[in-house]
Protein backbone atom coordinates (compact mmCIF):
# COMPACT_ATOMS: atom_id res chain seq x y z
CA UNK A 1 0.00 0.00 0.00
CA UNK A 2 0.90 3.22 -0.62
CA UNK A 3 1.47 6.20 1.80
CA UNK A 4 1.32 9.88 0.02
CA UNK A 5 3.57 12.13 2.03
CA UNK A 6 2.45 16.00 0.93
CA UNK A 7 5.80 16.54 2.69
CA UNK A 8 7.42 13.80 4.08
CA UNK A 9 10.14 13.59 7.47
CA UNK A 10 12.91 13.47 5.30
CA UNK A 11 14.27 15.24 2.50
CA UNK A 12 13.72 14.90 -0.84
CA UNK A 13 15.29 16.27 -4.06
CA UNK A 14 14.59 16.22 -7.34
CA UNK A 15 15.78 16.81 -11.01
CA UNK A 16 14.06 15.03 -14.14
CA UNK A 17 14.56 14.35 -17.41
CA UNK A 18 13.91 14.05 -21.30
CA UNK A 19 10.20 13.89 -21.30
CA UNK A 20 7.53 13.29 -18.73
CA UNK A 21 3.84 12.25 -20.02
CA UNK A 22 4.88 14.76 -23.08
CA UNK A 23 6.16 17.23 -21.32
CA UNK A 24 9.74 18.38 -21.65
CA UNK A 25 11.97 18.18 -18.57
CA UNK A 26 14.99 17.61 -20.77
CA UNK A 27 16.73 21.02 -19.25
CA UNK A 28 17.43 18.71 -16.03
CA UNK A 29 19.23 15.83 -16.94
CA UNK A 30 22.69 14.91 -16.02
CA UNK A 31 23.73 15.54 -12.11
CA UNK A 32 23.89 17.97 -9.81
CA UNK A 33 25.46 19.16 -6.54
CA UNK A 34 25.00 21.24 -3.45
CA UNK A 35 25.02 21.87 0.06
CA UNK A 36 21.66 21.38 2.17
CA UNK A 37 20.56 19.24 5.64
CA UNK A 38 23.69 19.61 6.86
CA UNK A 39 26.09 18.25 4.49
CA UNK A 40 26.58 17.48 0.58
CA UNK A 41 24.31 16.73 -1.85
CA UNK A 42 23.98 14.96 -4.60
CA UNK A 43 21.50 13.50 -7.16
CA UNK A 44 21.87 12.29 -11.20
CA UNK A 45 18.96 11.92 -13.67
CA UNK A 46 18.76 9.71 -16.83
CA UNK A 47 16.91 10.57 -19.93
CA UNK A 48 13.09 8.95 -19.60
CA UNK A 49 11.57 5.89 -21.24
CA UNK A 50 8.23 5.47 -21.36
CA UNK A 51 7.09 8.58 -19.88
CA UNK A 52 9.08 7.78 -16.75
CA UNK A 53 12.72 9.55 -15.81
CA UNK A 54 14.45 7.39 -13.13
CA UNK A 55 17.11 9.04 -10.81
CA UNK A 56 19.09 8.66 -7.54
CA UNK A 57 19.92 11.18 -4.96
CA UNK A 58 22.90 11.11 -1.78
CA UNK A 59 23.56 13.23 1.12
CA UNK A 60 26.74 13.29 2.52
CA UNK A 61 27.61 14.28 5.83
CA UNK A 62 31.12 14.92 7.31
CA UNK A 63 32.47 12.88 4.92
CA UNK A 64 30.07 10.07 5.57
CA UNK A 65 26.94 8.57 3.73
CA UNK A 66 24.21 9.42 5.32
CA UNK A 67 21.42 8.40 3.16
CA UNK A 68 20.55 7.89 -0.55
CA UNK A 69 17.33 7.71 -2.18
CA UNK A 70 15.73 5.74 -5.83
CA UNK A 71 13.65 8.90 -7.50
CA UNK A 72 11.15 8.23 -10.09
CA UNK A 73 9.14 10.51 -12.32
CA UNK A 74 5.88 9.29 -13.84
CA UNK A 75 2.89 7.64 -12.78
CA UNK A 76 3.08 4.91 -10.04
CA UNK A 77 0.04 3.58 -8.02
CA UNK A 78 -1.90 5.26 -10.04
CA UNK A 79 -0.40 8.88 -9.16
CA UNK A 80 1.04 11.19 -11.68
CA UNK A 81 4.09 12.56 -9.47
CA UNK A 82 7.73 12.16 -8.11
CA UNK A 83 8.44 8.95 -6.53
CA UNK A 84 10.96 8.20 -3.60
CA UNK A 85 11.93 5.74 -1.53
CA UNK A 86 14.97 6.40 0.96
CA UNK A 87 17.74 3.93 1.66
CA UNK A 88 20.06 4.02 4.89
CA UNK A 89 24.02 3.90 4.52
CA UNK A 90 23.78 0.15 4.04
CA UNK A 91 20.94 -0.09 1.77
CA UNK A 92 18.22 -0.98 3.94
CA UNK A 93 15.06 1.23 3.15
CA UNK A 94 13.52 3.32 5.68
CA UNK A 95 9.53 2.90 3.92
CA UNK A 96 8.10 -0.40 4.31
CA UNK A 97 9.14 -2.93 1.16
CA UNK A 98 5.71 -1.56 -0.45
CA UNK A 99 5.65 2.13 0.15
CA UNK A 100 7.36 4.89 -0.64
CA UNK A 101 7.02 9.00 -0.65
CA UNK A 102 4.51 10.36 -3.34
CA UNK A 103 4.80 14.40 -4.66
CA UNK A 104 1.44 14.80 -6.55
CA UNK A 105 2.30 17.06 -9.86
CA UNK A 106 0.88 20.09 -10.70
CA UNK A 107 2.58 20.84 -13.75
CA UNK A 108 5.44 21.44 -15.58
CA UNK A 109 6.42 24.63 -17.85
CA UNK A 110 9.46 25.78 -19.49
CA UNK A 111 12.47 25.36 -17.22
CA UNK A 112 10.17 24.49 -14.07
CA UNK A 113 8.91 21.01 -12.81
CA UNK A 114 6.47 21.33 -9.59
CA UNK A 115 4.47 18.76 -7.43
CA UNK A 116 2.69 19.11 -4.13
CA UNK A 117 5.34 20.80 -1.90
CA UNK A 118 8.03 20.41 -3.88
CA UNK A 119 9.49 22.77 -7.29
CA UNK A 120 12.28 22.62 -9.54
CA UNK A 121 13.48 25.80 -10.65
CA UNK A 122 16.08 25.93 -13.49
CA UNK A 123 17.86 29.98 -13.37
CA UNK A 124 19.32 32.07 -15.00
CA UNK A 125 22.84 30.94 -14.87
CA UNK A 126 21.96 27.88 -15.15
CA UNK A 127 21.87 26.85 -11.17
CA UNK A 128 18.87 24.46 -9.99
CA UNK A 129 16.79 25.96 -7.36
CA UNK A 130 14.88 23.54 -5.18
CA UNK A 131 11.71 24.04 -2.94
CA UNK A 132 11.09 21.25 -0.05
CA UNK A 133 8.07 21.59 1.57
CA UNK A 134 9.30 19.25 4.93
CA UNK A 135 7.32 18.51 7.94
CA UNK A 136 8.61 19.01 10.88
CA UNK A 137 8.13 16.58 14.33
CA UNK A 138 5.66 18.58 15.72
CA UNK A 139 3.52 18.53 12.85
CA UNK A 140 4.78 22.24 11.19
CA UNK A 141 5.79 22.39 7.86
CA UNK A 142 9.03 24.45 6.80
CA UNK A 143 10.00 25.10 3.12
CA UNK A 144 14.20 24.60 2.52
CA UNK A 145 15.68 26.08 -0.36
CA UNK A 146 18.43 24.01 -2.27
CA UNK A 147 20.58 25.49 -5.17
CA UNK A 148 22.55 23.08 -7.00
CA UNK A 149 24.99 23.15 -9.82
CA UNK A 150 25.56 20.83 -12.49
CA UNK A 151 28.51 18.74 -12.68
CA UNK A 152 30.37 18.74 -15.41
C-alpha cells in the first residue's frame, strides 16, 4: 500500500529528465550538486523511457553517507508525481518494502517542474533551485531552499 507524504520527514530532491507524459523536462538531466541538511548533496537523472525519468539522490555528511534515495518521475500507483523511496548507509530502506514518498504534480512549464510541496526551478545561470516543503516533528511544515549546480 501506498502512503502519500504531501511533505514527508525526510528530505527529498529532485531533477528530471527528457520527457515526462509529453512534457519536456529535458533542461534537467545529467547531475547535480550542493550543500543542504547539513552536508553534501547529490543527485543524477537519466533521460526517460516510457514517460518515466528514473534518478538517484545522496547526502553526505562529514564525509560520511548518510542516506541515498531511488527517485522516479511518472505515474506509479496510479499517481502522476515524483516517486521516492529512501535507503540508509547500508541499503536498507527506511519505507516499508511496499511504500514509498509520493509528490502529486501540478505541472510542468518551461524550465520548471512542480508537485505538491516540492518545485524545480532551473535559473538564470543555469543553477537548480529547489523548494522542499518538509514537515517538521511537531507537525509544522518548513519550506528549505536548495541550489545546486551541475557537474560537469
Amino acid at each position: 500500500m501506498m502512503r502519500i507524504w504531501m511533505a514527508g520527514l525526510c528530505a527529498v530532491l529532485l531533477s528530471t529528465t527528457a520527457q515526462a507524459d509529453g512534457d519536456d523536462l529535458s533542461w534537467l538531466e545529467g547531475c547535480w550538486r550542493g550543500e543542504g541538511l547539513g552536508g553534501v548533496v547529490s543527485e543524477c537523472w537519466m533521460a526517460g523511457s516510457g514517460g518515466l525519468m528514473i534518478g538517484s539522490f545522496m547526502l553526505e555528511s562529514e564525509g560520511e553517507l548518510a542516506f541515498t534515495e531511488h527517485l522516479m518521475i511518472g505515474e506509479a500507483g496510479g499517481v502522476d508525481g515524483y516517486h521516492v523511496k529512501h535507503f540508509t548507509s547500508e541499503l536498507v530502506g527506511w519505507e516499508s518494502r511496499e511504500d514509498y514518498v509520493t509528490f502529486p504534480r501540478v505541472g510542468y512549464s518551461a524550465g520548471r517542474a512542480e508537485w505538491e510541496g516540492l518545485i524545480y526551478q532551473q535559473g538564470a545561470d543555469g543553477a537548480l533551485s529547489v523548494s522542499l516543503d518538509m514537515r517538521q516533528e511537531d507537525g509544522s511544515v518548513s519550506t528549505i531552499i536548495f541550489t545546486l549546480s551541475r557537474i560537469e
